[in-house]
Protein backbone atom coordinates (compact mmCIF):
# COMPACT_ATOMS: atom_id res chain seq x y z
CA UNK A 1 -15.99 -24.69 3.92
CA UNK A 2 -16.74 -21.07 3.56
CA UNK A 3 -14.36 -20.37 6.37
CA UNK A 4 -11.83 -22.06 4.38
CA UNK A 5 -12.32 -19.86 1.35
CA UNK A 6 -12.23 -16.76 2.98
CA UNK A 7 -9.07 -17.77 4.27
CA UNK A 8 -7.60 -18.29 0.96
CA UNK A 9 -8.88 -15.19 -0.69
CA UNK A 10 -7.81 -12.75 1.43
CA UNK A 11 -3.90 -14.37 1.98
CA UNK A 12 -4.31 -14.44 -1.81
CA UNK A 13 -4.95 -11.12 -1.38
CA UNK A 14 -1.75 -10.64 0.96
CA UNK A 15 0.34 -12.68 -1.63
CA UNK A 16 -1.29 -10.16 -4.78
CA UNK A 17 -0.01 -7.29 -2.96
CA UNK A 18 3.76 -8.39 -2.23
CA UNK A 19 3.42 -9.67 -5.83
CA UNK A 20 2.67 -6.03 -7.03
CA UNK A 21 5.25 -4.43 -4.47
CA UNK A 22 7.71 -6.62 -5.86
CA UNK A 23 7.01 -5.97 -9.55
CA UNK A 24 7.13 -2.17 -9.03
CA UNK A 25 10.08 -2.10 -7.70
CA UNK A 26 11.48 -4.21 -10.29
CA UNK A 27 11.31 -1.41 -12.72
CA UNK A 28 13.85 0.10 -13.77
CA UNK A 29 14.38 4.01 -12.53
CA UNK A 30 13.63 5.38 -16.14
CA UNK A 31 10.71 2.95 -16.50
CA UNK A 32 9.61 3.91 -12.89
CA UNK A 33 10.09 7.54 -13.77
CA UNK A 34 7.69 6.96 -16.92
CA UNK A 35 5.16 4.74 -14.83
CA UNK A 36 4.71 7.39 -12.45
CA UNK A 37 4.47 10.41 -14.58
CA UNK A 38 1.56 8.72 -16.70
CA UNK A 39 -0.36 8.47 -13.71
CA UNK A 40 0.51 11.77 -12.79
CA UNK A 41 -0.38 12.99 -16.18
CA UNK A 42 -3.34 11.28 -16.76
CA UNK A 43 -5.15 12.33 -13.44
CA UNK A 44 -4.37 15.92 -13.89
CA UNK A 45 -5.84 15.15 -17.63
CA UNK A 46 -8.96 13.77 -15.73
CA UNK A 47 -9.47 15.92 -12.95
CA UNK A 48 -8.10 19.61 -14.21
CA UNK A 49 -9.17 21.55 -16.62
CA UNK A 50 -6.80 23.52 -16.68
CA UNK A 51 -3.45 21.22 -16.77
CA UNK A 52 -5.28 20.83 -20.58
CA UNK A 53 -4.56 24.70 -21.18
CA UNK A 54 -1.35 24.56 -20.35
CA UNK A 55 1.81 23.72 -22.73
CA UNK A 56 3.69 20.87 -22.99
CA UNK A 57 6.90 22.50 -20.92
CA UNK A 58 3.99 23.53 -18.31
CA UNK A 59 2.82 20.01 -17.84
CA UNK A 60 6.50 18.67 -17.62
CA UNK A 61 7.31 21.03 -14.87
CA UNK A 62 4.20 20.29 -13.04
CA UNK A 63 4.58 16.30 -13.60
CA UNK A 64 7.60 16.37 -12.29
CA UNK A 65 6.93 18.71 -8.86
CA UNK A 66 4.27 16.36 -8.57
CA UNK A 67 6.59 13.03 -8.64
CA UNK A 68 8.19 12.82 -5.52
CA UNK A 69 4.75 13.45 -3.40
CA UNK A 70 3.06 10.95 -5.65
CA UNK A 71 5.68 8.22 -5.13
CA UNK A 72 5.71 8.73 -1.25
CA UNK A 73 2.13 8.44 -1.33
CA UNK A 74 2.20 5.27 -3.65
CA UNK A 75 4.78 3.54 -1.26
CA UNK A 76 2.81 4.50 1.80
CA UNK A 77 -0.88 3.03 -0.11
CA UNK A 78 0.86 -0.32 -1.29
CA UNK A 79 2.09 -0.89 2.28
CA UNK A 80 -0.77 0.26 4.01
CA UNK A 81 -2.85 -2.44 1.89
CA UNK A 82 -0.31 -5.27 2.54
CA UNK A 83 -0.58 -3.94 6.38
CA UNK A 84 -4.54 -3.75 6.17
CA UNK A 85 -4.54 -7.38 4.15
CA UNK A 86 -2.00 -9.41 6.16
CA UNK A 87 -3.57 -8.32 9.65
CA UNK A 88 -6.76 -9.24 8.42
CA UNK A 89 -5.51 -12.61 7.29
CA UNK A 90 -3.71 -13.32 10.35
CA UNK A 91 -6.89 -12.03 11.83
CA UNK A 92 -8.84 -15.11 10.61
CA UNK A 93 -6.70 -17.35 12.47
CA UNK A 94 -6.69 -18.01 16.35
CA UNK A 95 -4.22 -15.74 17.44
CA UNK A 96 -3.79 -13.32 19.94
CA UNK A 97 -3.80 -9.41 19.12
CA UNK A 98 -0.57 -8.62 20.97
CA UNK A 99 0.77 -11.64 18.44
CA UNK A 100 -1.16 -10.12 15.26
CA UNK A 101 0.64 -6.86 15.82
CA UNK A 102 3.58 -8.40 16.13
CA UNK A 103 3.45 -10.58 12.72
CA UNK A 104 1.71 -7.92 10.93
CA UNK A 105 4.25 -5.80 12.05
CA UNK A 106 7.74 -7.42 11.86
CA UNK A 107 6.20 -8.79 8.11
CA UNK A 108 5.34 -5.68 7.02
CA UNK A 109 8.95 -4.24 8.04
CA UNK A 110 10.98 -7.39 7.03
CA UNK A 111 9.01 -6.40 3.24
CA UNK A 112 9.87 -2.71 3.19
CA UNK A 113 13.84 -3.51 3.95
CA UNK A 114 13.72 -6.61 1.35
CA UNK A 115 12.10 -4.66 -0.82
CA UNK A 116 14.86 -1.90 -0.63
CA UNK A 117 17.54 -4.41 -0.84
CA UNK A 118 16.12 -5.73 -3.94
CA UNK A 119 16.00 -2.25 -5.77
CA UNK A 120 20.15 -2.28 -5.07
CA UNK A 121 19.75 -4.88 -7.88
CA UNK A 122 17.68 -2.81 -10.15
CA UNK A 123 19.23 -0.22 -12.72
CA UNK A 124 19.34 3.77 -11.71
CA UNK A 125 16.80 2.88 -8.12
CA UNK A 126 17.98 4.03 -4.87
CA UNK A 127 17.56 2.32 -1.61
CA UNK A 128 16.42 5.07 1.05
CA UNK A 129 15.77 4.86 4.57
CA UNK A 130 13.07 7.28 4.20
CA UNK A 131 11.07 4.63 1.94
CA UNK A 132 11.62 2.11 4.68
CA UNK A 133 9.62 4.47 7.41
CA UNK A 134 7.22 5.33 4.91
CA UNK A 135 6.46 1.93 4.25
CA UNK A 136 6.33 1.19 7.52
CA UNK A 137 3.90 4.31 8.19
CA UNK A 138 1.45 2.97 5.90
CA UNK A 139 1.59 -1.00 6.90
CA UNK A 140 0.63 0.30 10.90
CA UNK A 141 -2.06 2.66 9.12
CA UNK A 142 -3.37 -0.59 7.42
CA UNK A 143 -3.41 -2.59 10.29
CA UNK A 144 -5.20 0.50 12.27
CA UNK A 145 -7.75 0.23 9.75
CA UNK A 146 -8.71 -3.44 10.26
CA UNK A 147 -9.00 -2.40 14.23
CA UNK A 148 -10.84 0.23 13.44
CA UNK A 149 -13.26 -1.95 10.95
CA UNK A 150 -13.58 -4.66 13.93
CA UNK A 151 -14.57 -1.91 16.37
CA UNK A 152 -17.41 -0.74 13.96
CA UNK A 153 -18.20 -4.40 12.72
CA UNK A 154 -18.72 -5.34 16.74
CA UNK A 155 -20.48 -2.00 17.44
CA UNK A 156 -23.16 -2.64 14.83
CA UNK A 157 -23.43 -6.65 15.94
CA UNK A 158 -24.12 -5.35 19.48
CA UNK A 159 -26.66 -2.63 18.05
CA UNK A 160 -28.43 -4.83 16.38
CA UNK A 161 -28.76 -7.45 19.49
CA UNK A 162 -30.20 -5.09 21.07
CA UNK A 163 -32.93 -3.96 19.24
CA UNK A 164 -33.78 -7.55 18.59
């Protein structure tokens, strides 16, 4: 039984995160625009003193240097959680790791070009290449990081044997 719900959490999980994917790209570009630059804004508000000194026309210009980083980074993130959350799901299951990679993978591609496709549909977005490989960049991070997690998980398990 607890199997079972640790199943459905974490593909609940996988199904929150092409649920958010989808509903950010569903913005429209001005809205995006806006989304973006409040985050921007409000971090530098949070973590720099002096963004606070400086003027309005200051902050603009910084905001939007900033932008283009910050949505590259928030395209690789999203996709490296749907990478980290669908291998682990599929992880769960009795499959093979050669077959794992493969899913998590092709799934995690399939996403990033759908996801592109669908912004064609969305007023003043752009459907880039460059967002497809960065996508993709951060889904094979994600899945790294469940490896990586499994390698530590097993190295403490057999630590722990040991001294037993």
């Amino acid at each position: 039984m607890k199997s079972i719900l640790i199943k459905c959490i974490v593909w609940v999980s996988v199904v929150f995160c092409m649920a958010l994917i989808f509903h950010l790209s569903h913005e429209p570009a001005e809205k995006s625009n806006e989304t973006s630059a409040n985050v921007i804004s409000t971090t530098l508000k949070t973590i720099s003193p002096r963004y606070n000194r400086m003027t309005e026309d200051e902050q603009e210009s910084l905001v939007n240097t900033l932008q283009s980083s910050v949505r590259t980074f928030s395209h690789f993130s999203l996709f490296c959680v749907l990478g980290f959350t669908l291998s682990l799901a599929l992880s769960l299951h009795a499959l093979k790791t050669p077959l794992r990679i493969f899913i998590t993978l092709s799934g995690c591609l399939l996403y990033a070009v759908l996801d592109e496709f669908h912004q064609y549909f969305i007023p003043g977005r752009a459907q880039q290449i460059v967002d497809v490989l960065v996508d993709f960049a951060g889904s094979i991070t994600g899945m790294l990081l469940v490896f990586v997690l499994f390698v530590i998980i097993r190295s403490v398990s057999a630590k722990k044997k040991r001294t037993a």
